[in-house]
Protein backbone atom coordinates (compact mmCIF):
# COMPACT_ATOMS: atom_id res chain seq x y z
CA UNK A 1 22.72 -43.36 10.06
CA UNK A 2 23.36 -39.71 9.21
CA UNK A 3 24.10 -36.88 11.16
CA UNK A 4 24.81 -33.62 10.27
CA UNK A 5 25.58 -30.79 12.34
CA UNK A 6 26.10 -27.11 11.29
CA UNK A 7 26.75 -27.68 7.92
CA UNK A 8 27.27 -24.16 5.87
CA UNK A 9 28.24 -24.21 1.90
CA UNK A 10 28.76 -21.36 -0.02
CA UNK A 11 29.73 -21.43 -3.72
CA UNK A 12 31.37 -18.21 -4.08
CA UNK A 13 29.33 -15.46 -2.65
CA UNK A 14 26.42 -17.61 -2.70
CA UNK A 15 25.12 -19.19 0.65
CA UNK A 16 23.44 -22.83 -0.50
CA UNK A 17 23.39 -24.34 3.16
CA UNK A 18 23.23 -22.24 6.09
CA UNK A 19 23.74 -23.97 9.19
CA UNK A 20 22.10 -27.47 8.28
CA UNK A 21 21.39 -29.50 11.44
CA UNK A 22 19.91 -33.40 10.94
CA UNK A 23 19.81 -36.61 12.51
CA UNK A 24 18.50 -39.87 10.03
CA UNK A 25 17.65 -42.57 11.79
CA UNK A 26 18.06 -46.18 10.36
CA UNK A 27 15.75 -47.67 8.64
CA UNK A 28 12.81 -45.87 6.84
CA UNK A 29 12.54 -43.45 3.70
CA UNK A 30 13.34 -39.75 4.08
CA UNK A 31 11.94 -37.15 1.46
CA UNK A 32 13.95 -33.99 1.43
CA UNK A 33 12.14 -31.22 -0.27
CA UNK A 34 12.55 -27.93 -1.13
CA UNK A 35 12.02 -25.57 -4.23
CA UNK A 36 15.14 -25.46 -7.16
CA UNK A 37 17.79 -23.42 -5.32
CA UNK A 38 17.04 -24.67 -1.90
CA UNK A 39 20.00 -26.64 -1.42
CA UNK A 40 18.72 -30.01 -1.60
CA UNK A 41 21.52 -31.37 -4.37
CA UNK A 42 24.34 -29.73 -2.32
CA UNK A 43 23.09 -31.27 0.89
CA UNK A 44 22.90 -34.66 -1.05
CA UNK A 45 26.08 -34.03 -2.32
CA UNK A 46 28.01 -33.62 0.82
CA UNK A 47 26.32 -36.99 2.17
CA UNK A 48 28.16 -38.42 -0.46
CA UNK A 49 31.75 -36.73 -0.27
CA UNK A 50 30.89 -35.34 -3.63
CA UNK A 51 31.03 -31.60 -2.41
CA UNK A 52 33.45 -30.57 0.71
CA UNK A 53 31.71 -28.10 3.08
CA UNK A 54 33.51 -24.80 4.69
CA UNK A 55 31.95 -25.64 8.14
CA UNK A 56 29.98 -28.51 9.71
CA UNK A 57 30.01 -32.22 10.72
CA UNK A 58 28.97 -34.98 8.78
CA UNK A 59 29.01 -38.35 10.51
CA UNK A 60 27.60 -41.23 8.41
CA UNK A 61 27.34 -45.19 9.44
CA UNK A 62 29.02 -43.55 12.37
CA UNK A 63 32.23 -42.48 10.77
CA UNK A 64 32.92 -39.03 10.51
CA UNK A 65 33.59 -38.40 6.46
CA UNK A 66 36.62 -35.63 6.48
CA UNK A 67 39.20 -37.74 5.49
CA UNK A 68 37.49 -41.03 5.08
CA UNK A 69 36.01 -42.15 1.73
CA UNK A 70 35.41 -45.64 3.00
CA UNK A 71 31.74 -45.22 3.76
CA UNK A 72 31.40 -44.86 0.42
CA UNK A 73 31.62 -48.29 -0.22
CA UNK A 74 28.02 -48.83 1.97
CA UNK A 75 26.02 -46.08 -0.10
CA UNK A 76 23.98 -46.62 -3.19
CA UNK A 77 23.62 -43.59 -5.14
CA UNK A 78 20.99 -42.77 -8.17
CA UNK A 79 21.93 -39.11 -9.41
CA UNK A 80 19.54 -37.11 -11.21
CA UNK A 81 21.12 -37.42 -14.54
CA UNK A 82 23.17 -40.21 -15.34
CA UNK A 83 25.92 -40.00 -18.14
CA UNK A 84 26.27 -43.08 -19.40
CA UNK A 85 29.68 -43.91 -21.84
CA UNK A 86 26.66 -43.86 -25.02
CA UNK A 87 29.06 -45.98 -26.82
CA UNK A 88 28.86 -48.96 -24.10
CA UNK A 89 25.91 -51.33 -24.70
CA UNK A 90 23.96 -52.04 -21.46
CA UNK A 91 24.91 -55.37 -20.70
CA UNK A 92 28.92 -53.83 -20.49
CA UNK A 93 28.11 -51.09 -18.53
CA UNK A 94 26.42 -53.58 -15.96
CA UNK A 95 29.35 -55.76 -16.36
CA UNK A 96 31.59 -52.76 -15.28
CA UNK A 97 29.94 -51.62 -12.71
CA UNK A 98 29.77 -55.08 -11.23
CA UNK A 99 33.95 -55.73 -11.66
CA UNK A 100 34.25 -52.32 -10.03
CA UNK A 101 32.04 -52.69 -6.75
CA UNK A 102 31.80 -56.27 -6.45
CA UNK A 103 30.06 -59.54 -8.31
CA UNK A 104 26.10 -59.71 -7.48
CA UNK A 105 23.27 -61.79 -8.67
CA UNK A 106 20.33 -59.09 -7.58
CA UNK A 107 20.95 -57.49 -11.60
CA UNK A 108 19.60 -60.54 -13.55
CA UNK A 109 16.14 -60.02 -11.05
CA UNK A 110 16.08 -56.41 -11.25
CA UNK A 111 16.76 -56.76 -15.12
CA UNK A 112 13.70 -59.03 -15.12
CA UNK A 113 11.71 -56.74 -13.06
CA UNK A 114 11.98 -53.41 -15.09
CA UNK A 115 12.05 -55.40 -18.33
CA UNK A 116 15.02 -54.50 -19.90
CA UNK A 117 16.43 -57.75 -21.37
CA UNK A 118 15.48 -56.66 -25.27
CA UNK A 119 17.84 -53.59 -24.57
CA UNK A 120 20.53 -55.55 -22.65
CA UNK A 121 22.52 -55.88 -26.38
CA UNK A 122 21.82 -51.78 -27.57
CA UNK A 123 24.11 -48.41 -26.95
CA UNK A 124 23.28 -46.78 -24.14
CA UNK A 125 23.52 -43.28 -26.84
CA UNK A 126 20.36 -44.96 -28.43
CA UNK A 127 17.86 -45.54 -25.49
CA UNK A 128 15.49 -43.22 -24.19
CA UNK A 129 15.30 -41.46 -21.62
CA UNK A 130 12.80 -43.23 -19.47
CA UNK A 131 14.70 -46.65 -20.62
CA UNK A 132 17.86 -45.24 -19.36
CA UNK A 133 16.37 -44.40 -15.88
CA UNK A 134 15.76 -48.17 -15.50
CA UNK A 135 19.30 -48.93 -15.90
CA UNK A 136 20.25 -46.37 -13.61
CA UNK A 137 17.76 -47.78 -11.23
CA UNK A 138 19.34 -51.47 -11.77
CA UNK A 139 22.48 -49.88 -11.08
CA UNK A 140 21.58 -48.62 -8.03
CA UNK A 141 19.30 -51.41 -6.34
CA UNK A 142 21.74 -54.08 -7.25
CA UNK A 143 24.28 -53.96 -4.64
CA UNK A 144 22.87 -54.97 -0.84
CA UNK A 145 24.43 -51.32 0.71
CA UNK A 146 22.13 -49.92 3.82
CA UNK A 147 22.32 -46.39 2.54
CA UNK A 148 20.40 -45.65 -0.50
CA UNK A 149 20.02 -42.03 -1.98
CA UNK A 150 17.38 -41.37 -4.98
CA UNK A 151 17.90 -37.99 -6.79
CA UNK A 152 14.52 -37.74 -8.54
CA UNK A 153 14.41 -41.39 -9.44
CA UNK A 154 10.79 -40.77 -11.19
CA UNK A 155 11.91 -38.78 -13.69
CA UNK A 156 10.85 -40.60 -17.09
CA UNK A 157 9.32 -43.65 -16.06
CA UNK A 158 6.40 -45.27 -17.46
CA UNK A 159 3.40 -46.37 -14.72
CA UNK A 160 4.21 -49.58 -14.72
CA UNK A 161 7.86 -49.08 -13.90
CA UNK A 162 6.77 -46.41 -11.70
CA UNK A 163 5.09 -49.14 -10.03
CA UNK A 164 7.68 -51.58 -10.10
CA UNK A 165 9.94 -48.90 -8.30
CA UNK A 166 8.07 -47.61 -5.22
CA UNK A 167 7.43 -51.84 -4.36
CA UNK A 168 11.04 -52.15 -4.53
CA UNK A 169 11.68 -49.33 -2.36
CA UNK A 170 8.99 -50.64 0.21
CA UNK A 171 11.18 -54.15 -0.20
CA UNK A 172 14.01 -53.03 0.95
CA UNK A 173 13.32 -50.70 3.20
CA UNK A 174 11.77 -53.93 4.86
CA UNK A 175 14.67 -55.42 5.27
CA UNK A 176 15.85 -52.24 7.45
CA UNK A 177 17.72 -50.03 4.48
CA UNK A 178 17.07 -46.10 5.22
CA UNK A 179 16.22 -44.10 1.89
CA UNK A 180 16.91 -40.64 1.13
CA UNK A 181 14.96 -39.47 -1.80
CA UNK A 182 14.26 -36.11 -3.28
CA UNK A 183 11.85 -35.62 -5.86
CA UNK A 184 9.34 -32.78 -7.19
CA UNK A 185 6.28 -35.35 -7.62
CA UNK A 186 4.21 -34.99 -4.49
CA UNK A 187 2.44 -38.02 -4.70
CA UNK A 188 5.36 -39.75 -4.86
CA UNK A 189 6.86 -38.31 -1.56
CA UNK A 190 3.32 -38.85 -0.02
CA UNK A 191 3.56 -42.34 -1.04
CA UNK A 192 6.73 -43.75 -0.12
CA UNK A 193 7.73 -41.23 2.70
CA UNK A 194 8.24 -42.02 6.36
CA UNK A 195 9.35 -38.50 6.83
CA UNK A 196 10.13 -35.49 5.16
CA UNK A 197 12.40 -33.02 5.76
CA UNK A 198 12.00 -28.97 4.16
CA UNK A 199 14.57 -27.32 3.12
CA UNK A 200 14.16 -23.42 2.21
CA UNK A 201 17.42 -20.94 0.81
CA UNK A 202 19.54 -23.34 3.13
CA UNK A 203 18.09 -23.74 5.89
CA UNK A 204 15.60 -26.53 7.53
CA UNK A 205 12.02 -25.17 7.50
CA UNK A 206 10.08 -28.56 8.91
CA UNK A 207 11.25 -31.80 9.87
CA UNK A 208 8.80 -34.44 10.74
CA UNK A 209 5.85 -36.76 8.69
CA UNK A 210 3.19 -35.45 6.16
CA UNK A 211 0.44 -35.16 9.14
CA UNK A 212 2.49 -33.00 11.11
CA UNK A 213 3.07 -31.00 8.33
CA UNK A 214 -0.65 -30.68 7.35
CA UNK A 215 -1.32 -30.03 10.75
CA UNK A 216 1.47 -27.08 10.91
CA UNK A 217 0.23 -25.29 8.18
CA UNK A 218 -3.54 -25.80 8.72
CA UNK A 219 -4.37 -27.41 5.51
CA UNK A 220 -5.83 -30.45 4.53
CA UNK A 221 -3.38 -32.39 1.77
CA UNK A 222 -0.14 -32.21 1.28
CA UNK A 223 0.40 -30.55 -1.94
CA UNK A 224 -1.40 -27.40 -0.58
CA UNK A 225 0.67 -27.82 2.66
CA UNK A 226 3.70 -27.36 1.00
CA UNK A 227 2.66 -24.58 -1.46
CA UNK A 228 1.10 -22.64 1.85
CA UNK A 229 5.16 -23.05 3.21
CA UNK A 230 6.01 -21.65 -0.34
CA UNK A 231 3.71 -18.72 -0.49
CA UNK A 232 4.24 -17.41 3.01
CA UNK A 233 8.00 -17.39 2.53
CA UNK A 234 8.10 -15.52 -0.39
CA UNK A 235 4.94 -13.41 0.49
């Protein structure tokens, strides 16, 4: 689904990925973790064309991207902040979306699902924040694409649509999509991850599922697993 072979980026002086190397298989939900700075945005980034790397390959759905923005077309993205027009009511901005990739049906459901028909007629300047996660979220789950990438899709949602979200994302991953999430909530990740992969100041620290990584570091839940990786790197 992804592969990714000696990717380096540096912004300037600064060295954000130094010599990434991944394979993603089809099908199943990767986490990719790491603390602010690690890398994981830029990594994201140049899954999704969005930043050009000054070495490396990056083959996804088996096309190699340098010169091909195609494979763009099979991706659904949810970035971490989305800047909505605040002048566009919902219902337009859905509309737009949908003339610009393609009609679909799966919005009226997901509409239903994160109950957001009361706001379908407001500016999208006027909602909250948590309100305007959902319609990034219908956004992003409405078109049938077998690459989805969350960018902390948690971030201001209320239980219930917290809920609604991680059943959705066990939904279609049953119907063979492959996620690739980041987010900072651990329970989250622990929830809904096949896999996760660690990134620390560019580099991959541990690839592999939550028990391995408990069983690496010798300790018995996850969230201390990762802050053990934490403090011995910066001890």
């Amino acid at each position: 689904m992804v592969i990714i072979e000696n990717l380096h980026k540096k912004f300037n002086k600064n060295i954000v990925l130094s010599g990434i190397d991944l394979n993603i298989n089809e099908g199943g939900i990767f986490a990719i973790l790491g603390p602010n700075g690690s890398g994981k945005t830029t990594l994201i980034k140049s899954i999704l064309g969005m930043v050009i790397p000054n070495k490396g390959t990056l083959t996804v759905l088996g096309k190699n991207i340098k010169h091909n923005s195609t494979y763009r077309n099979k991706i659904d993205y949810l970035p971490q902040i989305a800047n909505f027009p605040s002048n566009l009511k919902v219902k337009e901005l859905i509309k737009m979306i949908k003339d610009l990739r393609g009609n679909t049906l799966e919005d009226e459901h997901l509409i239903n699902l994160f109950k957001l028909e009361p706001f379908l007629n407001k500016k999208l300047g006027n909602l909250s924040g948590g309100t305007k996660q959902k319609v990034n979220i219908v956004l992003t789950f409405m078109f049938d694409s077998p690459l989805i990438i969350l960018d902390e899709p948690t971030t201001g949602l209320d239980p219930i649509s917290l809920i609604r979200l991680k059943e959705l994302i066990q939904s279609e991953k049953a119907k063979g999509k492959t996620f690739i999430i980041t987010s900072h909530i651990m329970s989250f990740v622990e929830e809904v991850s096949d896999e996760i992969v660690f990134i620390l100041e560019g580099k991959i620290y541990f690839k592999g599922s939550i028990n391995e990584l408990k069983t690496k570091t010798n300790q018995p839940d996850f969230e201390h697993a990762i802050a053990s990786i934490l403090i011995n790197n910066h001890a």
